[in-house]
Protein backbone atom coordinates (compact mmCIF):
# COMPACT_ATOMS: atom_id res chain seq x y z
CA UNK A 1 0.00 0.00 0.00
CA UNK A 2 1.14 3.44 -0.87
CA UNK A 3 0.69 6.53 1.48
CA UNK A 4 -1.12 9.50 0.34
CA UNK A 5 -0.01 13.29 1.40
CA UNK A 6 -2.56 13.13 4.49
CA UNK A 7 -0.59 10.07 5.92
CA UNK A 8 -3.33 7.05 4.97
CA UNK A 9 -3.26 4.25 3.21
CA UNK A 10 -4.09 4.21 -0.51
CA UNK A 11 -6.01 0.83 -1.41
CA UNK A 12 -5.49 -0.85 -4.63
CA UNK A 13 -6.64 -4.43 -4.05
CA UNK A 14 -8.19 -6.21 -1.92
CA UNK A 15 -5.33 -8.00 0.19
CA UNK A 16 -4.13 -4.38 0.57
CA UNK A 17 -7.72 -3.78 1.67
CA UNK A 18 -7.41 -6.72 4.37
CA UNK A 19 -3.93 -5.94 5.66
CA UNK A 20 -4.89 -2.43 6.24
CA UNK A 21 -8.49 -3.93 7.73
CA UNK A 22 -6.65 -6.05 10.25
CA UNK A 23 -3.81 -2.86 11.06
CA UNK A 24 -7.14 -0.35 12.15
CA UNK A 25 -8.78 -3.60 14.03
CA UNK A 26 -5.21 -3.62 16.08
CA UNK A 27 -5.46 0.21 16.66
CA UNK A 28 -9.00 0.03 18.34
CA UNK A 29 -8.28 -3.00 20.04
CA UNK A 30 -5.39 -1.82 22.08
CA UNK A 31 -7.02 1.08 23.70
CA UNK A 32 -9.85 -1.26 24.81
CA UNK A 33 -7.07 -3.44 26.74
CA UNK A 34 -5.60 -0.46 28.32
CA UNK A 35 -8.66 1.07 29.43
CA UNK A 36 -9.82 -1.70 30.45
CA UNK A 37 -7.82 -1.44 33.11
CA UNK A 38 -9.42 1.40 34.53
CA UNK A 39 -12.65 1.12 37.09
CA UNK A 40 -15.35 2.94 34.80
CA UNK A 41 -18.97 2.84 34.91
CA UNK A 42 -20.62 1.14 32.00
CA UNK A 43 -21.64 4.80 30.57
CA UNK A 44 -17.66 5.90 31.62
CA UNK A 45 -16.62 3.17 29.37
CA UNK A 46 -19.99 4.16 26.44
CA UNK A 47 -18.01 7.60 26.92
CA UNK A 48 -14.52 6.74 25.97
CA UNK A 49 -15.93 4.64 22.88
CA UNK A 50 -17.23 7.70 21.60
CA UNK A 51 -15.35 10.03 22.21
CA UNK A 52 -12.07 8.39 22.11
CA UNK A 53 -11.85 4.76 20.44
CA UNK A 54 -13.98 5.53 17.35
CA UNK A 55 -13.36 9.30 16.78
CA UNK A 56 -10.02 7.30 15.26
CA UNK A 57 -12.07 6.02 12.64
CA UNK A 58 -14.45 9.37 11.39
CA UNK A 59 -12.00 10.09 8.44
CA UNK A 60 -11.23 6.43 7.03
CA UNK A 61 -14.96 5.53 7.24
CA UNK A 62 -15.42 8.72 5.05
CA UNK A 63 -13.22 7.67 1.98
CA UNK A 64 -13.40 3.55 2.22
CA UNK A 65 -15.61 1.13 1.97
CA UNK A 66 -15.38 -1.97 4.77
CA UNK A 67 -16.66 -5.39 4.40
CA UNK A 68 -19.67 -6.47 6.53
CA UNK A 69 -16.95 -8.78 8.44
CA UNK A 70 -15.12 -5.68 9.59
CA UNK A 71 -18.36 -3.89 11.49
CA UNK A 72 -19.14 -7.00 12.85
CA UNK A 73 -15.68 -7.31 14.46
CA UNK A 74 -15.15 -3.51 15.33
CA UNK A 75 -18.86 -4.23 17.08
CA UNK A 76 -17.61 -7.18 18.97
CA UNK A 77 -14.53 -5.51 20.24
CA UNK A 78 -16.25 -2.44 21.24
CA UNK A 79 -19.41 -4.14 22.59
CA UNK A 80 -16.62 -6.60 24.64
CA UNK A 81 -15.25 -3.26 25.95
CA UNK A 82 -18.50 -1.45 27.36
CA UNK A 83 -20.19 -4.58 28.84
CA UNK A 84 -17.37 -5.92 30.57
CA UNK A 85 -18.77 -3.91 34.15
CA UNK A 86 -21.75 -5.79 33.45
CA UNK A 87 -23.42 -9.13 34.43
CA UNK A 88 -25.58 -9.91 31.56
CA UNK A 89 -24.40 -9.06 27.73
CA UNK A 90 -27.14 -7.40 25.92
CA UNK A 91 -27.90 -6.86 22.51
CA UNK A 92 -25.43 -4.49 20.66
CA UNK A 93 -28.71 -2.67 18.98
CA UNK A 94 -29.66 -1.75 22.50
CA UNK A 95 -26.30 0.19 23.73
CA UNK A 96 -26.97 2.36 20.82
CA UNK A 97 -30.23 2.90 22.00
CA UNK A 98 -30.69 6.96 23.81
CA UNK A 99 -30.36 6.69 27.43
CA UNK A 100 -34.11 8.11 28.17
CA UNK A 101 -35.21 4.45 26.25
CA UNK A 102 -32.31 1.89 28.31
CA UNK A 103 -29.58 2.52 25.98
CA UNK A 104 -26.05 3.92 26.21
CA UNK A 105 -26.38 6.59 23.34
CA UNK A 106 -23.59 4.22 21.41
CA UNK A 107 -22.48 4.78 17.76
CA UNK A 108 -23.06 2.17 15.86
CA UNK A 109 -20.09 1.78 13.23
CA UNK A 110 -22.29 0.98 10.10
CA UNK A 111 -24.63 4.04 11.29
CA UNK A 112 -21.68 6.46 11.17
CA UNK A 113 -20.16 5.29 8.25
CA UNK A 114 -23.58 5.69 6.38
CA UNK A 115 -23.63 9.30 7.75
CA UNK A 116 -19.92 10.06 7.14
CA UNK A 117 -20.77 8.78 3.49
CA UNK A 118 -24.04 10.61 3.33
CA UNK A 119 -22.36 14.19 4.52
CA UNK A 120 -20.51 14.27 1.48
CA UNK A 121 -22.49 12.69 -0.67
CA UNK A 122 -25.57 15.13 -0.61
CA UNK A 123 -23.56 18.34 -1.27
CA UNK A 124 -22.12 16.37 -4.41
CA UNK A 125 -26.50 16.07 -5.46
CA UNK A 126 -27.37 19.78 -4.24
CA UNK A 127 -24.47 21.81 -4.51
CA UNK A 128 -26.56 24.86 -4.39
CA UNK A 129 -27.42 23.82 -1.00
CA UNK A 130 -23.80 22.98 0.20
CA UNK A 131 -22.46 25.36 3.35
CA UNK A 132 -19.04 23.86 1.73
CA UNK A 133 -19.47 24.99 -1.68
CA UNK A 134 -16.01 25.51 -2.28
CA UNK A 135 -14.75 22.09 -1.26
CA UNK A 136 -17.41 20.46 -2.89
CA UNK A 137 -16.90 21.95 -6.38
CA UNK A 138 -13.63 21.00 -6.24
CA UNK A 139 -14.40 17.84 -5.58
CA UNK A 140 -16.96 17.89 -8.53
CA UNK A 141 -14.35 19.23 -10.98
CA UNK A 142 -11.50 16.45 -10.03
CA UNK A 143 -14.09 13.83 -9.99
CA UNK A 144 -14.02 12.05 -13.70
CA UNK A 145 -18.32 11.14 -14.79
CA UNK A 146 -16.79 9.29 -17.71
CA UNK A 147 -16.70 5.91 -17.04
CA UNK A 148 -13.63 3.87 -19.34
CA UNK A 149 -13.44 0.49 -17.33
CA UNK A 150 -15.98 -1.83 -18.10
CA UNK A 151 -16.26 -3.01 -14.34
CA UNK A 152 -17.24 -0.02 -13.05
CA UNK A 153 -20.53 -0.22 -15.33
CA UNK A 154 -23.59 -1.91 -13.90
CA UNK A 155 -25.26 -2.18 -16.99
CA UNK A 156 -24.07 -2.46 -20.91
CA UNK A 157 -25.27 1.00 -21.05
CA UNK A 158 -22.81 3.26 -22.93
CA UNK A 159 -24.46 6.29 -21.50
CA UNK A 160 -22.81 6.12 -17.72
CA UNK A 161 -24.28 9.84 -16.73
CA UNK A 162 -24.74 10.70 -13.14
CA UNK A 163 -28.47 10.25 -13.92
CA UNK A 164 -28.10 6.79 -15.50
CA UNK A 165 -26.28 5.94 -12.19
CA UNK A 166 -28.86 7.49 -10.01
CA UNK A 167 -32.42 6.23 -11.61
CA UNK A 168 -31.86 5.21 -15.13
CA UNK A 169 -29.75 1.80 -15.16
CA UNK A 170 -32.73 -0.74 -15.25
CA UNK A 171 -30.50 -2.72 -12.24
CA UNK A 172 -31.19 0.07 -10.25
CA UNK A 173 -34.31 1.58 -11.47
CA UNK A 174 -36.18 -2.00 -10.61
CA UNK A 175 -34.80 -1.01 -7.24
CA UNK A 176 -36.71 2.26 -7.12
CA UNK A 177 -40.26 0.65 -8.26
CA UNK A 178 -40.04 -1.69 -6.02
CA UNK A 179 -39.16 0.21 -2.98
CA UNK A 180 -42.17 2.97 -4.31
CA UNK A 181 -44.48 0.57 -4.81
CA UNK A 182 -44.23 -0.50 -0.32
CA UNK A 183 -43.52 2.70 0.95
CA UNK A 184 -44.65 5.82 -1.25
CA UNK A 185 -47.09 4.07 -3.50
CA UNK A 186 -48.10 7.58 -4.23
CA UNK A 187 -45.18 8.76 -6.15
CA UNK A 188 -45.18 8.18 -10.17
CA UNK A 189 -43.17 5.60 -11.33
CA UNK A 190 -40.95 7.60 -13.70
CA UNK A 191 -37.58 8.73 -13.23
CA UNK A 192 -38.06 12.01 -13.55
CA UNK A 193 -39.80 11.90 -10.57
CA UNK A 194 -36.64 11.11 -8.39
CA UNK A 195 -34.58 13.25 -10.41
CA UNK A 196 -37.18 16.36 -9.69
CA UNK A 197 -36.75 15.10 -5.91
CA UNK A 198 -32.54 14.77 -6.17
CA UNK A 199 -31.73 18.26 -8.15
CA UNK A 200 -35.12 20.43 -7.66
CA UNK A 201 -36.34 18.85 -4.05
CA UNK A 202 -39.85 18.90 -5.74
CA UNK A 203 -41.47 16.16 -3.69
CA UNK A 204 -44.55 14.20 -4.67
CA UNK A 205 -47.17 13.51 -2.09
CA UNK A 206 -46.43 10.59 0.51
CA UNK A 207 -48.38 9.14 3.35
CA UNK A 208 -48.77 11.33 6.37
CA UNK A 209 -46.32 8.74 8.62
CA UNK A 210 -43.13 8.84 6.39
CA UNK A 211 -40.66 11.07 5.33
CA UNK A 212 -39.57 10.94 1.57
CA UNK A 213 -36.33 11.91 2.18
CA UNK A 214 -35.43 8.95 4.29
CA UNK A 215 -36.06 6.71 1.22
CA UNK A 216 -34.64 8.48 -0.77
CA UNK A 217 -31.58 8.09 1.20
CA UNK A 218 -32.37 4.53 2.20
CA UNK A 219 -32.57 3.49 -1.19
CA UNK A 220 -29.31 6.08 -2.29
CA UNK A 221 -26.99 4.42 0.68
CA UNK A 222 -27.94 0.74 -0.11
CA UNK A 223 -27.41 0.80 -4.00
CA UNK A 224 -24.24 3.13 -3.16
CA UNK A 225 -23.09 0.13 -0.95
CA UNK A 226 -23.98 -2.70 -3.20
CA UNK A 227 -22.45 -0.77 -5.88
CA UNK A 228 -18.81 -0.83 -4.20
CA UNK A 229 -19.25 -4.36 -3.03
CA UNK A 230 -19.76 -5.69 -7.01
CA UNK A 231 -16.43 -4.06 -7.75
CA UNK A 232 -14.00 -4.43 -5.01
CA UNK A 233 -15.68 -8.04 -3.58
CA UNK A 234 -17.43 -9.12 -7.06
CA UNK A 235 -20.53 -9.56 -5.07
CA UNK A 236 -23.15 -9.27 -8.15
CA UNK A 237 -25.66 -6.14 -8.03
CA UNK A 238 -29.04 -8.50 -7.36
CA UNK A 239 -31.94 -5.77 -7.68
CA UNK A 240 -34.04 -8.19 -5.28
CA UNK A 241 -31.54 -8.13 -2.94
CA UNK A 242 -31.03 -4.77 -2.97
CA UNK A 243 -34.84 -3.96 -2.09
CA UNK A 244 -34.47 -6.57 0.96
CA UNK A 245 -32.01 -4.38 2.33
CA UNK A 246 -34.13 -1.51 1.75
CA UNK A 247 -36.79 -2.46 3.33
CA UNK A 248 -35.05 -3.78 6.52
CA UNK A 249 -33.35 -0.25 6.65
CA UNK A 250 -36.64 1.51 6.21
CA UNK A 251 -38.49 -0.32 8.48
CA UNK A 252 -36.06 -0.59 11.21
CA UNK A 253 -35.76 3.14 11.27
CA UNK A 254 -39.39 3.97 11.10
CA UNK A 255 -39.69 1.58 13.93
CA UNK A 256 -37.28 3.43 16.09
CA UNK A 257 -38.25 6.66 15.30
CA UNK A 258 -41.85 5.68 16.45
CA UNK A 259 -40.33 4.21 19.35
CA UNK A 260 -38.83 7.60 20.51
CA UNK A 261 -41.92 10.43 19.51
């Protein structure tokens, strides 16, 4: 692996990906041992996860893309960590919950690295909107749309626009309809109707108990992930699949935020 300017490590395959997977495991493991050491509370220790073990990991979860094998091991070792002062292991879900509901007010990895992901992914879509303009259209002008490499496509398409990517590849468009047709049934199946709602935020009527935008993002985040697992872990892009994920997103976070009004 080669280093870049700002001192991290530049992936190009992925056995560099791995050996740079299991070096960032090692350097959140070993302040869990030596903390460990230390009486804390169960919310001292939910404090020092936050504040100090994962705050290592805000900029790398920004730029690169983890297997699921990687949260689930940075969620063991942390979850090992705060419920060590405790008598009965719980559910890693509930540490994360607020404390007013039982929970520890936890970050969940794969929640952060969504939101990382998502904070500089929406100023890319509304850069009229974007309180970092000038970062962001930088970004924009050293970011190539042309696509050359056949394995970055999804589809045979030729046409590999930022629109084809967001609504018009039929891989991902059978992704929209489907998620549509369960949760805003009201919306018209046509892409211009997500493209209004990306670069215009004209929004078409949806039912009274959920927010458009979170499926819009929902769906965004998933195909975004799936997208990055078909090229660097040749996982194939399975529309089907894709909507199962959805909907377990969706539903898990309409669930919570019912829980907490």
């Amino acid at each position: 692996m080669s280093e870049s300017p700002r001192g991290y490590s530049l992936i190009h395959t992925i056995t560099q990906r791995d050996a740079f997977v299991t070096k960032l495991l090692n350097d959140v493991h070993l302040p869990t041992q030596l903390h460990s050491q230390h009486y804390l509370s169960v919310r001292g220790h939910a404090t020092i996860v936050n504040s100090l073990i994962l705050s290592r990991l805000w900029h790398v979860l920004c730029l690169v893309w983890f297997p699921k094998t990687f949260i689930n091991t940075l969620r063991s070792i942390v979850g090992n960590f705060v419920m060590r002062p405790m008598f009965s292991r719980v559910k890693y879900a509930t540490l994360c919950l607020p404390w007013s509901v039982g929970g520890l007010d936890l970050i969940d990895p794969a929640a952060l690295q969504y939101a990382l992901q998502l904070r500089w992914l929406i100023p890319l879509l509304f850069p009229a909107c974007a309180t970092l303009y000038i970062p962001i259209r930088w970004l924009c002008a050293h970011i190539s749309i042309s696509v050359t490499s056949p394995k970055w496509r999804l589809c045979g398409h030729s046409n590999q626009t930022p629109e084809h990517f967001l609504v018009e590849c039929p891989l991902i468009w059978q992704v929209w309809t489907m998620t549509m047709s369960r949760w805003i049934p009201q919306w018209p199946a046509r892409p211009s109707t997500i493209l209004r709602a990306f670069y215009a935020l004209t929004l078409s009527p949806s039912p009274p108990h959920i927010d458009s935008y979170y499926v819009l993002d929902g769906v965004l985040a998933t195909v975004w992930k799936a997208y990055w697992r078909k090229i660097f872990d040749n996982v194939p892009f399975v529309s089907a699949n894709i909507v199962v994920s959805v909907n377990k997103l969706l539903q898990f976070f309409f669930q919570s935020s019912h829980l907490l009004d």
